[in-house]
C-alpha atoms as a PDB file:
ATOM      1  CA  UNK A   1       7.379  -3.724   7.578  1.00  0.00           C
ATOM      2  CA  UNK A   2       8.943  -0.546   9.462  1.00  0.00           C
ATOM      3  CA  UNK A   3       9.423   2.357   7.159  1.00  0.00           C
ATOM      4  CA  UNK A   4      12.810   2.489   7.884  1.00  0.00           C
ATOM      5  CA  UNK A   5      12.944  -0.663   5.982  1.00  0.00           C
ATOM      6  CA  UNK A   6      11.300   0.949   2.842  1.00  0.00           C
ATOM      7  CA  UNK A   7      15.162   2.156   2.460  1.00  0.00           C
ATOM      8  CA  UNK A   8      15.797  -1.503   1.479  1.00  0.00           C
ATOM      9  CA  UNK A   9      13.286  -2.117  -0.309  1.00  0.00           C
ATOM     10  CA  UNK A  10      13.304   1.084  -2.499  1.00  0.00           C
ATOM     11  CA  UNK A  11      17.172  -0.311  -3.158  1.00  0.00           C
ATOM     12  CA  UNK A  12      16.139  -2.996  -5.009  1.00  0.00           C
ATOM     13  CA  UNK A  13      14.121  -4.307  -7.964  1.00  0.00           C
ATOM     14  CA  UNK A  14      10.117  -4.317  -7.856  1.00  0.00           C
ATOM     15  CA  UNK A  15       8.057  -7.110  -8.985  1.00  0.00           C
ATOM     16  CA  UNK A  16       5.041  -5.956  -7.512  1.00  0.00           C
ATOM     17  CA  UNK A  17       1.547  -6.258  -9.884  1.00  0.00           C
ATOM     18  CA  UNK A  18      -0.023  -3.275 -10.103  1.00  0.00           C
ATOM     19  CA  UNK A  19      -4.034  -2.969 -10.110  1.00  0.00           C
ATOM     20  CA  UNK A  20      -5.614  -2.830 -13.755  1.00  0.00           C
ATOM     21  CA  UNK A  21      -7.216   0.436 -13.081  1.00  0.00           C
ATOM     22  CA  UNK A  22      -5.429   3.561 -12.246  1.00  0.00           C
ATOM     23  CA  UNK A  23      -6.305   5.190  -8.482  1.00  0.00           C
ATOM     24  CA  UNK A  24      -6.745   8.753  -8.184  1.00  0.00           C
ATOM     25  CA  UNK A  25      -6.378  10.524  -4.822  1.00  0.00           C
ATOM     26  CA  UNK A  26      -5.852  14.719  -4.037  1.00  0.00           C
ATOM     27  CA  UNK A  27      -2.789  14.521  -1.327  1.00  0.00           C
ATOM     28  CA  UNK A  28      -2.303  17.247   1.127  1.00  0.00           C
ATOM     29  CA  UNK A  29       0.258  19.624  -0.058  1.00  0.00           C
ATOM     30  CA  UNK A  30       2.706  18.963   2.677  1.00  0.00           C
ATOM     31  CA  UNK A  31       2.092  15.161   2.089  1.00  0.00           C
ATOM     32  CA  UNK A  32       3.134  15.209  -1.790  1.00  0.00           C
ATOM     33  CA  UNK A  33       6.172  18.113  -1.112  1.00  0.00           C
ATOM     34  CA  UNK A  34       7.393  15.024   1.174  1.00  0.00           C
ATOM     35  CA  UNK A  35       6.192  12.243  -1.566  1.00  0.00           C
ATOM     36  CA  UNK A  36       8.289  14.431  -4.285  1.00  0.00           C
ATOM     37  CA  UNK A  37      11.242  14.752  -2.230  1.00  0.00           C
ATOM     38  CA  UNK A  38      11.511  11.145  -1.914  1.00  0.00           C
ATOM     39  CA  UNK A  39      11.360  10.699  -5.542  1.00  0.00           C
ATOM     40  CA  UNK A  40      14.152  12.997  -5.940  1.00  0.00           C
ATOM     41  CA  UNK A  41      16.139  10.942  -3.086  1.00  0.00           C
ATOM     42  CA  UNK A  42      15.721   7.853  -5.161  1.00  0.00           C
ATOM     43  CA  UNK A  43      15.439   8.872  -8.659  1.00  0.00           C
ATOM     44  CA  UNK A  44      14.802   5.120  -9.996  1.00  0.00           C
ATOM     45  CA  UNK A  45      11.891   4.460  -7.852  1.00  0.00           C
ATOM     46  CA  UNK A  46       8.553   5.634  -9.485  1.00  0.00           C
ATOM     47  CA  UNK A  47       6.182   8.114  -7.803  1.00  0.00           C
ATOM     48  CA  UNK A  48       3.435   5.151  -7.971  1.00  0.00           C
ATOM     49  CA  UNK A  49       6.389   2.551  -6.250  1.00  0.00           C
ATOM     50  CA  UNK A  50       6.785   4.967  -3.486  1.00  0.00           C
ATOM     51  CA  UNK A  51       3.155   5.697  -2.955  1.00  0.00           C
ATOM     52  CA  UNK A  52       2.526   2.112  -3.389  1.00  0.00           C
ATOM     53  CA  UNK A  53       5.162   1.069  -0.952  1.00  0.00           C
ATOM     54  CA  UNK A  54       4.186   3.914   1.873  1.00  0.00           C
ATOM     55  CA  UNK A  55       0.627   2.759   1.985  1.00  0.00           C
ATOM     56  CA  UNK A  56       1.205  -0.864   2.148  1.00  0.00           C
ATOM     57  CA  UNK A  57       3.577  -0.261   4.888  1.00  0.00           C
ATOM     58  CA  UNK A  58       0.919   2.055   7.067  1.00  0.00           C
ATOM     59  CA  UNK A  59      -1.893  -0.552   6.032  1.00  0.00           C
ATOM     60  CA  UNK A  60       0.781  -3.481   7.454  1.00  0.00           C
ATOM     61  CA  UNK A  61       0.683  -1.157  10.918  1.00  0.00           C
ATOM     62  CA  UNK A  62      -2.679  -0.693  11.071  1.00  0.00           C
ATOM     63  CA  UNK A  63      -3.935  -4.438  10.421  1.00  0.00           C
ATOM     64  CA  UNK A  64      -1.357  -5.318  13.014  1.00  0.00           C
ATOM     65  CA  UNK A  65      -2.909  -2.756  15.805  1.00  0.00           C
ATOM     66  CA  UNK A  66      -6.819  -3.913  14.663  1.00  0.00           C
ATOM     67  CA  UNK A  67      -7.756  -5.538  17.667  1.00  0.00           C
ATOM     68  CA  UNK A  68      -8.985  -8.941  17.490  1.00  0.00           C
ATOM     69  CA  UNK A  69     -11.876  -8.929  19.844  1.00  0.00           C
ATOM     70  CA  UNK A  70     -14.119  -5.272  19.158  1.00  0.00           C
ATOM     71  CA  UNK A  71     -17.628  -4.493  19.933  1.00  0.00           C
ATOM     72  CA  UNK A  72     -18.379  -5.276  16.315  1.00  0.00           C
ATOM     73  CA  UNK A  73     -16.395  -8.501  16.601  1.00  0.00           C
ATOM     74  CA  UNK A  74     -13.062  -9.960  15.372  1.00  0.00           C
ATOM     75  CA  UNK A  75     -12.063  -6.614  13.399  1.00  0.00           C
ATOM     76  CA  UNK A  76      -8.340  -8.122  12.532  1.00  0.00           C
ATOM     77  CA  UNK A  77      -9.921 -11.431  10.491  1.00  0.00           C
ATOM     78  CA  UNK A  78     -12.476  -9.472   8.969  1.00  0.00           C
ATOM     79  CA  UNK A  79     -10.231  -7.444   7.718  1.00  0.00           C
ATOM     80  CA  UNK A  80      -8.362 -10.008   6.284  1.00  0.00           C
ATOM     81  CA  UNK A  81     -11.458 -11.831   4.873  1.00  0.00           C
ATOM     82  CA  UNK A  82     -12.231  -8.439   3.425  1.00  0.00           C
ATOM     83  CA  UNK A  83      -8.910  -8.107   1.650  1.00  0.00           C
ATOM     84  CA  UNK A  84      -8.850 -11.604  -0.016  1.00  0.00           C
ATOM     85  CA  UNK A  85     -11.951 -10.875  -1.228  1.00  0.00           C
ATOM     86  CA  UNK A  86     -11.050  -7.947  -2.651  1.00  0.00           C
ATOM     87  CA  UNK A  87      -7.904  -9.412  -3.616  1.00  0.00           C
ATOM     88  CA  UNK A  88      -9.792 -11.734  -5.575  1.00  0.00           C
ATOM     89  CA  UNK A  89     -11.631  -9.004  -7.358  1.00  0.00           C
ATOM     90  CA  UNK A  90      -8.783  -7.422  -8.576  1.00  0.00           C
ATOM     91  CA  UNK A  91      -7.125 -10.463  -9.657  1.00  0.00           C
ATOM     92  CA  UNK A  92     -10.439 -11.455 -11.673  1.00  0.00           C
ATOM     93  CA  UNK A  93     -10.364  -7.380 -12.920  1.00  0.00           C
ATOM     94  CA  UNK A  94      -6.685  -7.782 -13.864  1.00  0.00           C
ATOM     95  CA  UNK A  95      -7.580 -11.002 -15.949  1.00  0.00           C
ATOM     96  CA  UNK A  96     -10.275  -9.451 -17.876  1.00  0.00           C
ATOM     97  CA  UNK A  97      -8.299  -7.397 -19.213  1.00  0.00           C
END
């Protein structure tokens, strides 16, 4: 996903599942003036959607540019393996609870 196309996607309705446990992070303070002034430019998106949706989209870009061959081997599938492992954590978290 581009982030122009977050536009669209902060347009319509969210069905995303959200992890059982809350995340806390400090920002930068130019980094949440910009994260606040996108809430304020679309009031009906949540300050979690649009953090939610502008990490996924950098975390897209990155996994795409993870090379494939590295000195420490196929970086882009262990990646992946990584996150459906750790998908499968949260998933087993979210039915605990």
């Amino acid at each position: 996903m581009e982030p122009r196309d977050l536009v669209k996607v902060w347009a319509a309705p969210d069905h995303s599942k959200l992890t059982p446990k809350q995340w806390s992070v400090r920002l930068p303070i130019q980094v949440a003036a910009r994260i606040n002034a996108l809430c304020e430019l679309y009031p009906r998106k949540t300050k979690t959607e649009i953090i939610g949706d502008l990490l996924a989209t950098a975390i897209e870009q990155l996994a795409a540019a993870l090379p494939a061959q590295a000195a420490g081997g196929d970086l882009r599938g262990r990646f992946d393996a990584l996150t459906r492992r750790y998908l499968a954590e949260l998933d087993n978290d979210q039915d605990l609870t």
